[in-house]
C-alpha atoms as a PDB file:
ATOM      1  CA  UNK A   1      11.967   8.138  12.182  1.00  0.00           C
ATOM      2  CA  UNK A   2      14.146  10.492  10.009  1.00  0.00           C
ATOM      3  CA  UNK A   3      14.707   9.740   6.372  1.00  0.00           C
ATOM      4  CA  UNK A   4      18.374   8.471   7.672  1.00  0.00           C
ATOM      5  CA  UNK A   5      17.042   5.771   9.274  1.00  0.00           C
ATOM      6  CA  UNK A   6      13.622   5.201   6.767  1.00  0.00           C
ATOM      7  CA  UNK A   7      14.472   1.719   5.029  1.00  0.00           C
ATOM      8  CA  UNK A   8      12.557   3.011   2.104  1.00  0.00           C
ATOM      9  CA  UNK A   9      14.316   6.332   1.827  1.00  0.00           C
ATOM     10  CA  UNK A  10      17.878   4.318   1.842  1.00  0.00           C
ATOM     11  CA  UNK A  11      16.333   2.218  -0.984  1.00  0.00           C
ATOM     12  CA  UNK A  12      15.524   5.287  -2.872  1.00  0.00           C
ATOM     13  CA  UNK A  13      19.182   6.472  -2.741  1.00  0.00           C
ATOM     14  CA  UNK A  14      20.020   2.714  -2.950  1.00  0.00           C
ATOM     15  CA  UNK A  15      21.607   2.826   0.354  1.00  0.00           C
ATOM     16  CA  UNK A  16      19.972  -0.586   0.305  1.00  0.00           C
ATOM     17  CA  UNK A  17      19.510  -2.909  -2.458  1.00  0.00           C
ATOM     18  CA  UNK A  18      16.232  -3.353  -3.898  1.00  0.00           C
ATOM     19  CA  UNK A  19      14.513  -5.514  -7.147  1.00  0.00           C
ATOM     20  CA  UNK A  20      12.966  -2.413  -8.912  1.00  0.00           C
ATOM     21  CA  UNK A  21       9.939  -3.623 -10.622  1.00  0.00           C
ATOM     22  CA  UNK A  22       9.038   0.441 -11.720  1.00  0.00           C
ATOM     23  CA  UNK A  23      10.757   3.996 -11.530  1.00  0.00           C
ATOM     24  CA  UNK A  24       9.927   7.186 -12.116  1.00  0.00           C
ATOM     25  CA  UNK A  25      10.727  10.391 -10.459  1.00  0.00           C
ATOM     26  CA  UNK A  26       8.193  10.519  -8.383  1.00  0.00           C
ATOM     27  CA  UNK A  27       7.608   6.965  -7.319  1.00  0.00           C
ATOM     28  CA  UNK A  28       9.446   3.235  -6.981  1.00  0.00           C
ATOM     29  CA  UNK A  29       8.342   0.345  -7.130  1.00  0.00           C
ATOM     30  CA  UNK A  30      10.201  -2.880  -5.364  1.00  0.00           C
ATOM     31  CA  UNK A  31       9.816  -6.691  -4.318  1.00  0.00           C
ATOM     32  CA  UNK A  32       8.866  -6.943  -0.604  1.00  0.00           C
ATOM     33  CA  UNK A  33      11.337  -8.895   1.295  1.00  0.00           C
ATOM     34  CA  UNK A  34       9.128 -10.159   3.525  1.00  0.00           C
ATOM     35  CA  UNK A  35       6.368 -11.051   1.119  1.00  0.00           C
ATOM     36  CA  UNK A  36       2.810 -11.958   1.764  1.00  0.00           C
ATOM     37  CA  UNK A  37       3.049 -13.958  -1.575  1.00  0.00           C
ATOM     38  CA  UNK A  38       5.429 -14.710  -4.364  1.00  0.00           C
ATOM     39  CA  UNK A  39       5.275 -11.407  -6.386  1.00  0.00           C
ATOM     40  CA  UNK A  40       4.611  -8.774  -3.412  1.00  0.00           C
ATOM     41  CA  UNK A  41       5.720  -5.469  -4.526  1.00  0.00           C
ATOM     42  CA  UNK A  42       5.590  -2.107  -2.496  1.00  0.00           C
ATOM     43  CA  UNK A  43       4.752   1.520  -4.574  1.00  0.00           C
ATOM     44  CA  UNK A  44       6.432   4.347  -2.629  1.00  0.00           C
ATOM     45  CA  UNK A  45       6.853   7.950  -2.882  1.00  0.00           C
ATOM     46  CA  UNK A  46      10.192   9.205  -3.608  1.00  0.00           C
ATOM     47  CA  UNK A  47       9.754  11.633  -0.932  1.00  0.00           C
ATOM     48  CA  UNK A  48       9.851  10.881   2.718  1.00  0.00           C
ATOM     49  CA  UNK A  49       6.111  11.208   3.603  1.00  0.00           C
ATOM     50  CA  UNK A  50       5.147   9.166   6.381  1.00  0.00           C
ATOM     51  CA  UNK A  51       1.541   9.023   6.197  1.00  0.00           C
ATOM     52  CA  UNK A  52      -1.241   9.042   4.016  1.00  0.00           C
ATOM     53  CA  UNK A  53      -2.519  12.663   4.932  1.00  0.00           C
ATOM     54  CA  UNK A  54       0.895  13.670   4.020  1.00  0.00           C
ATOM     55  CA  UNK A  55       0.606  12.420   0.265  1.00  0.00           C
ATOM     56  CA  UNK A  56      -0.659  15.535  -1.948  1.00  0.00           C
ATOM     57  CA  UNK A  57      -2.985  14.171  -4.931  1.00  0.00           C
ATOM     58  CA  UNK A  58      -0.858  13.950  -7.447  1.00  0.00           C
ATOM     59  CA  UNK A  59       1.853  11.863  -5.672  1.00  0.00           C
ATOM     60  CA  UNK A  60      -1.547   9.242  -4.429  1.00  0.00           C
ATOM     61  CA  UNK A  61      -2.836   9.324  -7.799  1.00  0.00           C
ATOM     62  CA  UNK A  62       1.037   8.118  -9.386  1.00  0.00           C
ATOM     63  CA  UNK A  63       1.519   5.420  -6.585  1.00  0.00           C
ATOM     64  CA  UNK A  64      -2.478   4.460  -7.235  1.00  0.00           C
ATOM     65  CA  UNK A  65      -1.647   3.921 -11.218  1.00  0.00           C
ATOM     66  CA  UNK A  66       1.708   2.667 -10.666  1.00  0.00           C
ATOM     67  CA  UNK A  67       0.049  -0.181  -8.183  1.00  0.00           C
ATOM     68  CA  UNK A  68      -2.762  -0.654 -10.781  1.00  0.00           C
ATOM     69  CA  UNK A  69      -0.150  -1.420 -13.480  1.00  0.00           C
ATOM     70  CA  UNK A  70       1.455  -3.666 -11.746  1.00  0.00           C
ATOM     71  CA  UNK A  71      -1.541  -5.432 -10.590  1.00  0.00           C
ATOM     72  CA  UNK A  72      -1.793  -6.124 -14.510  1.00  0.00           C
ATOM     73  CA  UNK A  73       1.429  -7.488 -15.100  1.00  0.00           C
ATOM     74  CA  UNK A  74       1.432  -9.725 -11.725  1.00  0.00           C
ATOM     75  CA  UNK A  75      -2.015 -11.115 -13.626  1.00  0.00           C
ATOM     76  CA  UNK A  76       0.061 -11.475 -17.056  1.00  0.00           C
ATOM     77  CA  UNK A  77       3.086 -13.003 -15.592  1.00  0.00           C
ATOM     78  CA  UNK A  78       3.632 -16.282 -15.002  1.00  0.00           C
ATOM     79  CA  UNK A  79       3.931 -15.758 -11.297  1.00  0.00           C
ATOM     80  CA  UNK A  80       0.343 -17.423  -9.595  1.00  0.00           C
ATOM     81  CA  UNK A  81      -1.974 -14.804  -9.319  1.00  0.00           C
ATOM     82  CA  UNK A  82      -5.883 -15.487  -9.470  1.00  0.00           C
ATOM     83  CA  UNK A  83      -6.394 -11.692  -7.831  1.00  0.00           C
ATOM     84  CA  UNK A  84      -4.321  -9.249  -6.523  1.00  0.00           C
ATOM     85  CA  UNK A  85      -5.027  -6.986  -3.048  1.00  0.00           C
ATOM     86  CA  UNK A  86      -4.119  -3.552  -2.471  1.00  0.00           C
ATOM     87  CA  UNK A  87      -3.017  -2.918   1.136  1.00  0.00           C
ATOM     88  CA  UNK A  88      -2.320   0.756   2.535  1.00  0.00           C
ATOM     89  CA  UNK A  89      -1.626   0.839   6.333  1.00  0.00           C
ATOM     90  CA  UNK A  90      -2.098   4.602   7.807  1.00  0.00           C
ATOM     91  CA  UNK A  91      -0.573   5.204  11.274  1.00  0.00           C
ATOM     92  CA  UNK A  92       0.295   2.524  13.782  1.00  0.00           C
ATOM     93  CA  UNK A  93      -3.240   1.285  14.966  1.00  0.00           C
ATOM     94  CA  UNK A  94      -3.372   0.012  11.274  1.00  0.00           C
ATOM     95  CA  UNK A  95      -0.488  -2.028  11.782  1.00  0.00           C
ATOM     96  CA  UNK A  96       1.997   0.604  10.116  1.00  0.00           C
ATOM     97  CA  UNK A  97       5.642  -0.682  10.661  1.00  0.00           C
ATOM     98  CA  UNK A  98       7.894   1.123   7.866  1.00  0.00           C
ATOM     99  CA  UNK A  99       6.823   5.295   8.523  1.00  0.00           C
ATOM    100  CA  UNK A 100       7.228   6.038   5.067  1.00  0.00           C
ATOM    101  CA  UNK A 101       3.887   5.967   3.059  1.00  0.00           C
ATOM    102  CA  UNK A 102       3.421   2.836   1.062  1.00  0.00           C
ATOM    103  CA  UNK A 103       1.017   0.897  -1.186  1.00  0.00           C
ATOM    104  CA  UNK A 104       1.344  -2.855  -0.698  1.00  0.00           C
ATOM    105  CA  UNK A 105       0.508  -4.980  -4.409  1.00  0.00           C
ATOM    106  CA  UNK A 106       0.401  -8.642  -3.723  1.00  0.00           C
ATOM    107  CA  UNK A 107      -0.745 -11.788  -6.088  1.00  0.00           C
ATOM    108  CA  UNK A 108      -3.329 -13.369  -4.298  1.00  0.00           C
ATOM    109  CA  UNK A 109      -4.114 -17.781  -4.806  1.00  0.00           C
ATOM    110  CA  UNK A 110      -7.071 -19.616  -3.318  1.00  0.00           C
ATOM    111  CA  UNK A 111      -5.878 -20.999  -0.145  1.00  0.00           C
ATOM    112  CA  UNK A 112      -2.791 -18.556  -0.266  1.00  0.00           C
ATOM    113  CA  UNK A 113      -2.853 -18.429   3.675  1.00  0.00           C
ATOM    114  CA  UNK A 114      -3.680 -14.490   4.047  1.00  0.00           C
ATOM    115  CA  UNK A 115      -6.291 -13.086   5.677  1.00  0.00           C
ATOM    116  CA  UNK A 116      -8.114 -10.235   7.436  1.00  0.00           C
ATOM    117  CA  UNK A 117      -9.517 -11.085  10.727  1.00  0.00           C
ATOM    118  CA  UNK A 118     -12.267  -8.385  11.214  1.00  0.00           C
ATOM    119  CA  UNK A 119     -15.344  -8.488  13.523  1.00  0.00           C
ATOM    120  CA  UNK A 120     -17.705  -8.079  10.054  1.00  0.00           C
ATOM    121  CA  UNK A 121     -21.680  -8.423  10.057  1.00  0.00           C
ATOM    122  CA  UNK A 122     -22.173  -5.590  12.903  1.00  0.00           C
ATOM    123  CA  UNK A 123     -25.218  -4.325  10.584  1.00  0.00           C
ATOM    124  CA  UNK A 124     -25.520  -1.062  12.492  1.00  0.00           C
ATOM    125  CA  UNK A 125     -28.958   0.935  11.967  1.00  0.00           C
ATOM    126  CA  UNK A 126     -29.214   3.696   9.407  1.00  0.00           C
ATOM    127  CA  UNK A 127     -29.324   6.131  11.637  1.00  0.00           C
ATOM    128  CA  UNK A 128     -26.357   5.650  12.645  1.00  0.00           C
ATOM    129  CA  UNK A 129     -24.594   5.121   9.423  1.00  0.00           C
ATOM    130  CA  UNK A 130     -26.166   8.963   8.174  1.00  0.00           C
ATOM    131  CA  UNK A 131     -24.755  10.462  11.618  1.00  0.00           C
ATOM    132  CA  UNK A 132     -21.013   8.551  10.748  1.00  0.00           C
ATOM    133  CA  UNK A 133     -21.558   9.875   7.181  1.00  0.00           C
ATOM    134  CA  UNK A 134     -22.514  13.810   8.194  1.00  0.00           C
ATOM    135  CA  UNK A 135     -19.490  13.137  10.603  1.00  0.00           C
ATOM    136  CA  UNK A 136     -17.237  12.484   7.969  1.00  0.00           C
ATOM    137  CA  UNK A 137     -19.236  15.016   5.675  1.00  0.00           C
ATOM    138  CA  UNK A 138     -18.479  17.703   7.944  1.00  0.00           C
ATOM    139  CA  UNK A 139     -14.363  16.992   8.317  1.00  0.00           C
ATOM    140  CA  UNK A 140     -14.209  17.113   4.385  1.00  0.00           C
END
């Protein structure tokens, strides 16, 4: 995907429209139009980066705060929110769609419908949890 045909990147040079919730010059902040709840906001980079790995750590650190704030305010509005989820999707085996990195903020209700269907409760041994960690250790 180029940045002429990245949704986000025509919001950013509002190509499209878009309800800004925050700006800066770094990041943007915007209503979801295909929400998970009322009050679903996406924090993007300015800059076309497509993946998380592609994010340096000042730009993830902005988005990070800039979702955290707005967590607050979605639990200080009016709008229902008994929690709020963070969702970052990171390549297309993580369900991906839009190729332009971004930081999913959504109000979350008892008995809101969402979900995560995992296969949870594998309990593997601690021997293999210390070789996953050295794994991971060692790619650092």
């Amino acid at each position: 995907m180029t940045t002429a045909d990245c949704p986000f990147c025509r919001i950013i040079t509002r190509e499209l429209d878009a309800s800004v919730v925050h700006e800066s010059a770094t990041v943007l902040a915007f209503m979801d139009i295909d929400p998970v709840t009322a009050g679903h906001v996406l924090v993007v980079p300015k800059s076309h980066l497509p993946t998380l790995a592609d994010l340096d750590d000042d730009v993830a650190a902005e988005m990070f705060a800039v979702a955290r704030a707005v967590a607050g305010a979605l639990r200080r509005s009016p709008l229902p929110s008994e929690g709020v989820n963070l969702f970052y999707a990171d390549g297309e085996a993580a369900f991906q769609e839009v190729f332009h990195s971004h930081l999913h903020v959504f109000p979350r209700t008892a008995g809101d419908g969402f979900r995560i269907s995992a296969r949870w409760g594998s309990n593997p041994a601690r021997a293999e949890l210390d070789s996953q960690a050295e794994a991971i250790r060692a790619a650092l």
